[in-house]
N, C-alpha and C. Protein backbone atom coordinates (compact mmCIF):
# COMPACT_ATOMS: atom_id res chain seq x y z
N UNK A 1 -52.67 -11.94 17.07
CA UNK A 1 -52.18 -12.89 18.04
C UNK A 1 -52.04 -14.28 17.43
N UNK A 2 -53.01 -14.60 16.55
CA UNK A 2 -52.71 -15.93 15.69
C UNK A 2 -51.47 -16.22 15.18
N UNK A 3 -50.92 -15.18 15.04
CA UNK A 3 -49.41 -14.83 14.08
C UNK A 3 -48.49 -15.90 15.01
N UNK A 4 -48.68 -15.10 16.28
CA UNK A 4 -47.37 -15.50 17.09
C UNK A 4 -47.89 -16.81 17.57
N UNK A 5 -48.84 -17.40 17.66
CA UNK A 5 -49.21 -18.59 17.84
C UNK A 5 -48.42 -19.79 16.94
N UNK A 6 -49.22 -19.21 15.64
CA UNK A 6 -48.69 -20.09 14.92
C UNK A 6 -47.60 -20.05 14.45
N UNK A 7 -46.26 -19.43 14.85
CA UNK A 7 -44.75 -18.94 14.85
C UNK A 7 -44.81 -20.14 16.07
N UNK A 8 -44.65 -20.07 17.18
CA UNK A 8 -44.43 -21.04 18.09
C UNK A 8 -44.90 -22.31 18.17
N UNK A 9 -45.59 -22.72 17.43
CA UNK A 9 -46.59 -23.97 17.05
C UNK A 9 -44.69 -24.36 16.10
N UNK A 10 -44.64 -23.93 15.09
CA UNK A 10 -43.97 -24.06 14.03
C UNK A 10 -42.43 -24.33 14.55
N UNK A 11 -42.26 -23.30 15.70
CA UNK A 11 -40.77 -23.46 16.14
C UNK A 11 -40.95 -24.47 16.72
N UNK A 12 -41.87 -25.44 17.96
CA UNK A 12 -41.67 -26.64 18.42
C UNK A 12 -41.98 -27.57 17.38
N UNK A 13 -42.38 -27.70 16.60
CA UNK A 13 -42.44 -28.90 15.61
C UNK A 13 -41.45 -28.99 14.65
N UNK A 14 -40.55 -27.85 14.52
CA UNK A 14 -39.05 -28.01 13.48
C UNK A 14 -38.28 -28.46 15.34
N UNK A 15 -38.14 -27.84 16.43
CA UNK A 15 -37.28 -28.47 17.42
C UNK A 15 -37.90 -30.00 17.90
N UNK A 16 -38.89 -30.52 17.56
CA UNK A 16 -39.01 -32.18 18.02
C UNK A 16 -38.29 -33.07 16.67
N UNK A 17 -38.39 -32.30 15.30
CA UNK A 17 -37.88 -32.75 14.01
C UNK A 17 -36.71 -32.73 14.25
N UNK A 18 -35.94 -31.45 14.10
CA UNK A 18 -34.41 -31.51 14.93
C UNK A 18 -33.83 -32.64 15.89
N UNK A 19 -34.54 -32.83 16.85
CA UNK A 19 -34.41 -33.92 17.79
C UNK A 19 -34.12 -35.17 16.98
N UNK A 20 -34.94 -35.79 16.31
CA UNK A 20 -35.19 -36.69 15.95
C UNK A 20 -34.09 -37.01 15.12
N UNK A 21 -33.93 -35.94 14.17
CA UNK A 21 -32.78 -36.12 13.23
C UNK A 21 -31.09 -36.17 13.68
N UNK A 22 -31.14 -35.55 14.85
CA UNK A 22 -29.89 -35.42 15.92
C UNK A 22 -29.65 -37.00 16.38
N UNK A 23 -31.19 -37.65 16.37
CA UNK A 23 -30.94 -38.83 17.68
C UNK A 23 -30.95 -39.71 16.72
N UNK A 24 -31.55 -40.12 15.14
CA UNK A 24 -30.76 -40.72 14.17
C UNK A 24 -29.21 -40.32 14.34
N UNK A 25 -28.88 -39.03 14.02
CA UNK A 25 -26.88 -39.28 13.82
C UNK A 25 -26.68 -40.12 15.15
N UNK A 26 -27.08 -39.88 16.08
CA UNK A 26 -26.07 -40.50 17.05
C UNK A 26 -26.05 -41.78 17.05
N UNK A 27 -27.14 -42.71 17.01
CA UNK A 27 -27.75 -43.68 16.54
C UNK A 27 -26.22 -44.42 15.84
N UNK A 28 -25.71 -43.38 14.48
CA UNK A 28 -24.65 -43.92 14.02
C UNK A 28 -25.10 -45.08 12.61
N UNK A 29 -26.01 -45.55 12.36
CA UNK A 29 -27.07 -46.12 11.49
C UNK A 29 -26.82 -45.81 9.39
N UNK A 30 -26.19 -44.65 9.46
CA UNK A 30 -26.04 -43.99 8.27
C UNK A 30 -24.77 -43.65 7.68
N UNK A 31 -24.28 -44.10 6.30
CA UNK A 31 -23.18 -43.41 5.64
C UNK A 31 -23.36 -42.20 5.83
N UNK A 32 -21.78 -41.77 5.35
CA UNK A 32 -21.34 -40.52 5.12
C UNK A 32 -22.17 -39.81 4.16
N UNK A 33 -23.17 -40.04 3.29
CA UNK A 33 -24.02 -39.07 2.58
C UNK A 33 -25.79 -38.78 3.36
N UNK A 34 -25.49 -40.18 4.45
CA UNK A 34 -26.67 -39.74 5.44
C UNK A 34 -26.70 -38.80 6.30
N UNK A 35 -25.20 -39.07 6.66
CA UNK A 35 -24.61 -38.18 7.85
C UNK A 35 -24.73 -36.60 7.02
N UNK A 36 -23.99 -36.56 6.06
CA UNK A 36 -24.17 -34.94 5.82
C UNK A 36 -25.42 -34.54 5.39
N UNK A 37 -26.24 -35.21 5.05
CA UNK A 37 -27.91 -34.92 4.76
C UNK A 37 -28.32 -34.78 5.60
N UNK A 38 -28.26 -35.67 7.01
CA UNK A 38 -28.66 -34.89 8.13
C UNK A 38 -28.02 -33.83 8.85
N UNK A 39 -27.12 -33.54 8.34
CA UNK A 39 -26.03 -32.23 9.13
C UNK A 39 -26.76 -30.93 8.28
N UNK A 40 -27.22 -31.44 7.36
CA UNK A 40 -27.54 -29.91 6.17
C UNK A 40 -29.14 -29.65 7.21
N UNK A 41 -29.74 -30.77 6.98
CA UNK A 41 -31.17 -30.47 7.84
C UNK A 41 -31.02 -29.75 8.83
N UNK A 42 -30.25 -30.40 10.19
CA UNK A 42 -29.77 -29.22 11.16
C UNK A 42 -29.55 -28.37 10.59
N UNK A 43 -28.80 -28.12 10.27
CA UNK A 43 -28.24 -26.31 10.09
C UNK A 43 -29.42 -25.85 9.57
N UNK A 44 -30.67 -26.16 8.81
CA UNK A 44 -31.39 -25.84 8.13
C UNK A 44 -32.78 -25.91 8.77
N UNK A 45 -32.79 -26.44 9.98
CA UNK A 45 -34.24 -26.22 11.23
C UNK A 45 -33.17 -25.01 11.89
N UNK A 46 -31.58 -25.20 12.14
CA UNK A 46 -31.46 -23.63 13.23
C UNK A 46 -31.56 -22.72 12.14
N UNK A 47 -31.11 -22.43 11.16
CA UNK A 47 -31.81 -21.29 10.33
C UNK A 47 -33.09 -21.00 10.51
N UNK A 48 -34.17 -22.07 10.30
CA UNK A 48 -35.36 -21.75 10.52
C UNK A 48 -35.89 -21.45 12.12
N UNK A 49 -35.16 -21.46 13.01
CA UNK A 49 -35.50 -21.52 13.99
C UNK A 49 -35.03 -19.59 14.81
N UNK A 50 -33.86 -19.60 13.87
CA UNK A 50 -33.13 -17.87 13.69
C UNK A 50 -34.34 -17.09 13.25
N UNK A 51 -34.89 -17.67 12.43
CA UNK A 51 -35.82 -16.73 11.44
C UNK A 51 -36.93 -16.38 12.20
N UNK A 52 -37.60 -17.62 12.89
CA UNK A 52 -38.85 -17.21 13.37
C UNK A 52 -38.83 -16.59 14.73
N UNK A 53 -37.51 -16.46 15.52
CA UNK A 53 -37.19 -15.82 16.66
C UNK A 53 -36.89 -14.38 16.40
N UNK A 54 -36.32 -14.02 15.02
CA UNK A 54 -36.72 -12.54 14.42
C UNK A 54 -37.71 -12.18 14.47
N UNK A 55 -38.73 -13.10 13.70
CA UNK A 55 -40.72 -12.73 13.25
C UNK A 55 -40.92 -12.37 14.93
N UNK A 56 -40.74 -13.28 15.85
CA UNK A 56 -41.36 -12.95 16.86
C UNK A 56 -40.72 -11.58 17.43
N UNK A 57 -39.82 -11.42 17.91
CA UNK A 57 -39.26 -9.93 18.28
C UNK A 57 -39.92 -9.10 17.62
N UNK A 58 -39.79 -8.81 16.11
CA UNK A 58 -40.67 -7.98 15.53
C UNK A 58 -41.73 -7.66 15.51
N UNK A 59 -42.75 -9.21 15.65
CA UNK A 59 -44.07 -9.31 15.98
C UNK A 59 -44.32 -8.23 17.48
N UNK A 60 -43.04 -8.67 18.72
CA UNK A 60 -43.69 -8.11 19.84
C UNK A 60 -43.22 -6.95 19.39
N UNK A 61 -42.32 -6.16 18.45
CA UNK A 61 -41.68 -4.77 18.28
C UNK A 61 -43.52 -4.06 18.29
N UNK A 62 -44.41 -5.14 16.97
CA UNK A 62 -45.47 -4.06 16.35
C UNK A 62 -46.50 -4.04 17.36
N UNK A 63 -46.96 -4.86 18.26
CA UNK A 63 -47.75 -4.84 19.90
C UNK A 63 -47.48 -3.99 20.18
N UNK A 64 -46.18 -3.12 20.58
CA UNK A 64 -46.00 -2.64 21.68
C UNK A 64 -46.13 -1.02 20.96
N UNK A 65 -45.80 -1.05 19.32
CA UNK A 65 -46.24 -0.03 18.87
C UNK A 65 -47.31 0.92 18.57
N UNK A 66 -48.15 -0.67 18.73
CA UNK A 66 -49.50 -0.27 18.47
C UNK A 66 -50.26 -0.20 19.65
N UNK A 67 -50.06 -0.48 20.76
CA UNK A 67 -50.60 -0.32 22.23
C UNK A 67 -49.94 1.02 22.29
N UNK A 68 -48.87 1.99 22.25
CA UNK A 68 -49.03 3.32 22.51
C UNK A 68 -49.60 4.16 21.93
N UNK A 69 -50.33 5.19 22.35
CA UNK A 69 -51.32 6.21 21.43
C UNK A 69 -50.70 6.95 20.14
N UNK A 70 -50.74 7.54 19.04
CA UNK A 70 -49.99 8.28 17.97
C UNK A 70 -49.79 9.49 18.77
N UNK A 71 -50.29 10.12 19.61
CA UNK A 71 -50.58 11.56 20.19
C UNK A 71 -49.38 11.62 21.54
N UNK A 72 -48.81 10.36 21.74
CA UNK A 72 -47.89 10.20 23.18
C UNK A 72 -47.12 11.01 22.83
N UNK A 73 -46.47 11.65 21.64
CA UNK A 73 -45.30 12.19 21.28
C UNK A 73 -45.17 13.02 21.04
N UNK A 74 -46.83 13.73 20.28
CA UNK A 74 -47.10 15.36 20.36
C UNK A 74 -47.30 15.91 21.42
N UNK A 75 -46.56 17.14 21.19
CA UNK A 75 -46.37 18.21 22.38
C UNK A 75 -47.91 19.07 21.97
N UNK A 76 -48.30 19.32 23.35
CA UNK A 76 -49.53 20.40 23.71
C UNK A 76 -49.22 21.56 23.57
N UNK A 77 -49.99 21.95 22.68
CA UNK A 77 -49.69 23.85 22.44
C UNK A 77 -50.98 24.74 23.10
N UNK A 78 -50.27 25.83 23.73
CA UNK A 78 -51.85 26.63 24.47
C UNK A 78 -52.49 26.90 23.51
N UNK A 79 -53.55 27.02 23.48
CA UNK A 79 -53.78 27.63 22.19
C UNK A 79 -54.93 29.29 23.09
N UNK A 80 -54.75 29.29 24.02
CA UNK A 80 -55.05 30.91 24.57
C UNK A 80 -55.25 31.98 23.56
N UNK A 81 -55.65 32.92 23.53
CA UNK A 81 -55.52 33.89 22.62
C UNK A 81 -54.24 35.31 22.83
N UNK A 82 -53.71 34.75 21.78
CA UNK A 82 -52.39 35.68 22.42
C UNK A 82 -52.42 36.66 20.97
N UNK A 83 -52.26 37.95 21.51
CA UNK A 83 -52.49 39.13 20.33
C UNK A 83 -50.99 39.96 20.43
C-alpha cells in the first residue's frame, strides 16, 4: 500500500510543479528559450504523470490478483471410488 501512496504523493507534487511552470508562461516574463524550456518541462511532468497512472492501474491490476484465492479456478474432481 506504501507503493500507491507514494505514486500519488509524487503525482500531486509534479501537478502543483506543472502549475507553477504553466502560470510562469502565462505570466509572459521569458524569451523564446524560456518559453520552450518550459514547454519541454510540461510535456515532461504529463509524461510523468502518463507513467505513474500506468504504475497505479497495474498496482490495482496486482490487489485484485492477489485478493482472489489460486484455487478459484480449479475445478473439483470427485474423487469417490470408481472401479
Amino acid at each position: 500500500m506504501a507503493e500507491k501512496e507514494t505514486l500519488m504523493l509524487l503525482s500531486s507534487q509534479i501537478k502543483e510543479r506543472r502549475n507553477e511552470v504553466t502560470e510562469d508562461m502565462a505570466r509572459g516574463g521569458a524569451d523564446l528559450g524560456g518559453y520552450q524550456h518550459a514547454c519541454g518541462q510540461v510535456r515532461g511532468f504529463d509524461t510523468v504523470q502518463m507513467m505513474i497512472a500506468d504504475m497505479l492501474v497495474v498496482h490495482k491490476k496486482e490487489e485484485e490478483d492477489f485478493e482472489s484465492s489460486p484455487t478459484d479456478n480449479i475445478v473439483t474432481i470427485d474423487k469417490g471410488d470408481k472401479k
